[in-house]
Protein backbone atom coordinates (compact mmCIF):
# COMPACT_ATOMS: atom_id res chain seq x y z
CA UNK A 1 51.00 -38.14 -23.80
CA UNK A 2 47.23 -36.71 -23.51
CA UNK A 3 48.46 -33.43 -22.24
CA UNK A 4 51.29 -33.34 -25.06
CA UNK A 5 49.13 -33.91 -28.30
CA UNK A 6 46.76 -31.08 -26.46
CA UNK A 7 49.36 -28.77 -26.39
CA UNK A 8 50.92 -29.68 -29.82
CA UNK A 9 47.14 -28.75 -31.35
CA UNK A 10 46.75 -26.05 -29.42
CA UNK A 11 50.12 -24.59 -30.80
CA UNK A 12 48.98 -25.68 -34.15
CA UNK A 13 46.05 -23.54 -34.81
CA UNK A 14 48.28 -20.40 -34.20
CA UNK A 15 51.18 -21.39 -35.89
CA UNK A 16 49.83 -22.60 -38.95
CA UNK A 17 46.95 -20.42 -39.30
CA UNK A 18 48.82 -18.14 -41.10
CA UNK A 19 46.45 -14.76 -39.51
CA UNK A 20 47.41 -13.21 -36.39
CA UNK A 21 44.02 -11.82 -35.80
CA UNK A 22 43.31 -8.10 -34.04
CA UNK A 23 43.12 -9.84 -30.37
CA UNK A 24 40.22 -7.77 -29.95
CA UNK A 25 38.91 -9.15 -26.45
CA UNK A 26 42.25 -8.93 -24.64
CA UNK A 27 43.03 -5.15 -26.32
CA UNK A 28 39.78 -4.63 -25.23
CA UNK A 29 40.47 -5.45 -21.51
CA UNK A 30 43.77 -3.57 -21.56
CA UNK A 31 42.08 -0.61 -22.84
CA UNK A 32 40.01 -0.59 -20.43
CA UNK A 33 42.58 -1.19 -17.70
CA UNK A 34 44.40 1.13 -18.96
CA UNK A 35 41.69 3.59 -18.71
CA UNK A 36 40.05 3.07 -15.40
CA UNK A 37 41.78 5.56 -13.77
CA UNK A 38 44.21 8.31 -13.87
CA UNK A 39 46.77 7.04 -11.68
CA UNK A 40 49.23 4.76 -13.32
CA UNK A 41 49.25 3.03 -9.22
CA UNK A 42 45.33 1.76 -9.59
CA UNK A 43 45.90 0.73 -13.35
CA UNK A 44 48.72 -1.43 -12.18
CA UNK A 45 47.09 -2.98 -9.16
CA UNK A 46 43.91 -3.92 -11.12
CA UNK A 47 46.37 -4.87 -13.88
CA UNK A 48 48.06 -7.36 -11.40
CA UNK A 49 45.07 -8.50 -10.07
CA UNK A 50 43.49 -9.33 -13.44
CA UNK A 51 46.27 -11.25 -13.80
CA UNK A 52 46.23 -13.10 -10.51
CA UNK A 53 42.93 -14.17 -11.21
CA UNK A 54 43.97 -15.28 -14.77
CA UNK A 55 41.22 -12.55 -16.60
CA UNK A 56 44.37 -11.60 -18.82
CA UNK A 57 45.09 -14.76 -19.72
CA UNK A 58 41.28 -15.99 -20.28
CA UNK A 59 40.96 -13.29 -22.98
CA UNK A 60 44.02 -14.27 -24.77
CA UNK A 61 43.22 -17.62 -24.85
CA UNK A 62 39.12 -16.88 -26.23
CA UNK A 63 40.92 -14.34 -28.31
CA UNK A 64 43.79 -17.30 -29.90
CA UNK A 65 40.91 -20.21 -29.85
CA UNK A 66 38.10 -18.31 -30.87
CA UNK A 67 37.62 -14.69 -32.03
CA UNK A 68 40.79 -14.66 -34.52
CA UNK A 69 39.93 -18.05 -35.79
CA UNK A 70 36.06 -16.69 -36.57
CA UNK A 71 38.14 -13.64 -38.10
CA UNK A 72 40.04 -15.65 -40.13
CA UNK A 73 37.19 -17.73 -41.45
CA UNK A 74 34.68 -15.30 -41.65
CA UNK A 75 36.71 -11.88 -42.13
CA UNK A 76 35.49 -10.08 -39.24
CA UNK A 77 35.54 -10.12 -35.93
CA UNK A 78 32.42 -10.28 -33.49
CA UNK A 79 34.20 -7.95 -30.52
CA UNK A 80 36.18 -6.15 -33.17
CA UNK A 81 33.15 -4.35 -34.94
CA UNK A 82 32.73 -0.96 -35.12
CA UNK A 83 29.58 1.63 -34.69
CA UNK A 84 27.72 0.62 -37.80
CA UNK A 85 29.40 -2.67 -39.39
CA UNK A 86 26.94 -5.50 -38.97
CA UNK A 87 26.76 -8.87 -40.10
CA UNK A 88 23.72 -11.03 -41.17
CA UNK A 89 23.60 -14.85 -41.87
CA UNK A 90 20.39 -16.96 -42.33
CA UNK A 91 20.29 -19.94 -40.33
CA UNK A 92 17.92 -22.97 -39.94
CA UNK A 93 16.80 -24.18 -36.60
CA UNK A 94 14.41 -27.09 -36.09
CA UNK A 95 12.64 -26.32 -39.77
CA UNK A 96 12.78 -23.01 -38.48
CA UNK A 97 14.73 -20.30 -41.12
CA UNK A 98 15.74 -17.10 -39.07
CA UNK A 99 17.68 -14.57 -39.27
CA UNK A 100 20.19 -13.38 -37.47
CA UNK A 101 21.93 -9.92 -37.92
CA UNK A 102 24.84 -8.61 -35.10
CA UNK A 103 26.11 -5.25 -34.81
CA UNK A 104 28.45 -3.58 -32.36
CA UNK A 105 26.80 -4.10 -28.70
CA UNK A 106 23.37 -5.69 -30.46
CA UNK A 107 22.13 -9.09 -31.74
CA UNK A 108 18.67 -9.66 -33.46
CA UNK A 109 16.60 -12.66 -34.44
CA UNK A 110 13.91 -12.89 -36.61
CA UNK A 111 11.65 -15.79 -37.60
CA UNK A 112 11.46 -15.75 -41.19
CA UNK A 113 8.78 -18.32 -41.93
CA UNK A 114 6.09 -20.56 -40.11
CA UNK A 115 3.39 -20.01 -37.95
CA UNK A 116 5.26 -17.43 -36.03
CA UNK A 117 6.82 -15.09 -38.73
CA UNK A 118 7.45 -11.80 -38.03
CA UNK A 119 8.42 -12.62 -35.02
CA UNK A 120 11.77 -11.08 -33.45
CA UNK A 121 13.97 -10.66 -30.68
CA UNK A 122 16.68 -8.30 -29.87
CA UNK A 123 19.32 -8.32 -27.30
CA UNK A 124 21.58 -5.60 -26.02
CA UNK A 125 25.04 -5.37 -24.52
CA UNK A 126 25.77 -2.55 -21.98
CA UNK A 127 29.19 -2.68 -21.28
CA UNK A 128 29.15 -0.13 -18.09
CA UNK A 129 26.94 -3.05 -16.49
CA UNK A 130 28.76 -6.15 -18.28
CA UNK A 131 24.85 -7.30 -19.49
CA UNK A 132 22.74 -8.59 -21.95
CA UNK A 133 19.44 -7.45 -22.00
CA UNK A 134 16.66 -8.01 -24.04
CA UNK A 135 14.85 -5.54 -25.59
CA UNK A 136 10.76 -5.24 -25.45
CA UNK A 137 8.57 -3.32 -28.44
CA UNK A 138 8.04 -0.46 -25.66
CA UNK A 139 12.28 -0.03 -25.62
CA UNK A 140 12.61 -1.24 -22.00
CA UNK A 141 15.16 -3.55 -21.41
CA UNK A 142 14.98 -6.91 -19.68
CA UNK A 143 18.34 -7.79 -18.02
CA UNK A 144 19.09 -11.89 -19.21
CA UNK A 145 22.59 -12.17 -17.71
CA UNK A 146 25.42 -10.13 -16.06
CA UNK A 147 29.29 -10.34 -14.84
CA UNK A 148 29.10 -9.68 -11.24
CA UNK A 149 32.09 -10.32 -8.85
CA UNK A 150 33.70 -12.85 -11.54
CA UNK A 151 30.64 -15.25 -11.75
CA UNK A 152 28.04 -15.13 -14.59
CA UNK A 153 24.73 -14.07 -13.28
CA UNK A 154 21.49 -14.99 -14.81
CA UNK A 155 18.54 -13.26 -14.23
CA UNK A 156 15.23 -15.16 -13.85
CA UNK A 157 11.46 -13.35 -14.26
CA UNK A 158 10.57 -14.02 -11.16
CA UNK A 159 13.73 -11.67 -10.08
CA UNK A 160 15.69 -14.76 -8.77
CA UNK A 161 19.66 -14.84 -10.35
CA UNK A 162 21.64 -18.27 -11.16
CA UNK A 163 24.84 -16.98 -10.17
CA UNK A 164 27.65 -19.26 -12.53
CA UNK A 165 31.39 -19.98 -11.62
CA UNK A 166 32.90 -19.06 -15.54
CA UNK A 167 34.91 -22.42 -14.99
CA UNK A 168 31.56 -24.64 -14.03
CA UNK A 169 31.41 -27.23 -16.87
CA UNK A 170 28.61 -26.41 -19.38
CA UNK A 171 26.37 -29.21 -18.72
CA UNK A 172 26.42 -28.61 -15.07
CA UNK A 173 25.98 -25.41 -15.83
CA UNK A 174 23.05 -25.73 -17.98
CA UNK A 175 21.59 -29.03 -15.35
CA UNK A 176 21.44 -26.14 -12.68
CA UNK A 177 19.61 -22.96 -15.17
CA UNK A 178 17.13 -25.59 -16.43
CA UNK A 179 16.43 -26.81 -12.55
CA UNK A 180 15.90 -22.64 -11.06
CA UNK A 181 13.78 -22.72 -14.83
CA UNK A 182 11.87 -25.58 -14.02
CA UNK A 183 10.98 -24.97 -10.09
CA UNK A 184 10.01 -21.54 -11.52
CA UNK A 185 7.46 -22.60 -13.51
């Protein structure tokens, strides 16, 4: 009965959310599929295998849940964005306003107010390595976390990686990143 009022929910917030979204993520991952190489033979094995694996079927689900719902709220799309389009909100964290402004590929924080105003932090995506990295005043970047082999990899200081199954349950998840961050201290 669980499992069926799941599903009925689930089917729910497509059908009656009147907004079929741009399924950015998954036309993402087919364009790049589709553009990995020039025989039609590799596209379709790495198509198959992406499929296998469920990666298809992962994107169309974060796409459904997720991205088109945010696009429907908000009216645009976090993956969908183009060179140029941002999006700003203020947001209050622990009496702490900041401010929070993401572009295509790029996120940035700034602390608006308290002791440490001023203060800000950007992050980078580069898609060719599937990472965020963070971004220092002198421009080099600091790689946080990468997709290697399927598993989420963070990257520690001391040059140590957490390496993540996508399916590990978040507080597990965050139990063992907090541990590798504690013992590093």
């Amino acid at each position: 009965m669980r499992k069926l009022i799941m599903c009925g929910a689930l089917a729910s917030s497509v059908l009656f959310s009147s907004c079929l979204g741009s399924f950015s993520a998954f036309n993402n991952l087919k364009d790049w599929n589709n553009d990995l190489s020039d025989s039609k033979f590799v596209n379709n094995l790495v198509f198959w295998g992406l499929n296998i694996i469920p990666v298809y079927s992962l994107f169309f689900v974060g796409d459904v849940l997720i991205f088109n719902v945010i696009e429907f709220w908000s009216g645009s799309n976090p993956i969908a964005m183009a060179e140029g389009e941002y999006e700003t909100q203020i947001v209050e964290h622990k009496g702490t306003k900041l401010e929070m402004k993401a572009s295509k590929n790029r996120f940035e924080i700034e602390i608006l107010d308290g002791k440490r105003k001023g203060e800000r932090v950007d992050l980078v995506y580069k898609p060719s390595e599937k990472s965020w990295n963070a971004v220092k005043q002198n421009g080099e970047l600091i790689k946080l976390s990468s997709v290697e082999e399927g598993l989420i990899v963070y990257h520690l200081p001391n040059g140590e990686q957490i390496k993540l199954d996508p399916t590990t349950p978040r507080e597990e998840g965050l139990a063992k990143i907090n541990k590798e961050v504690y013992d590093y201290r």
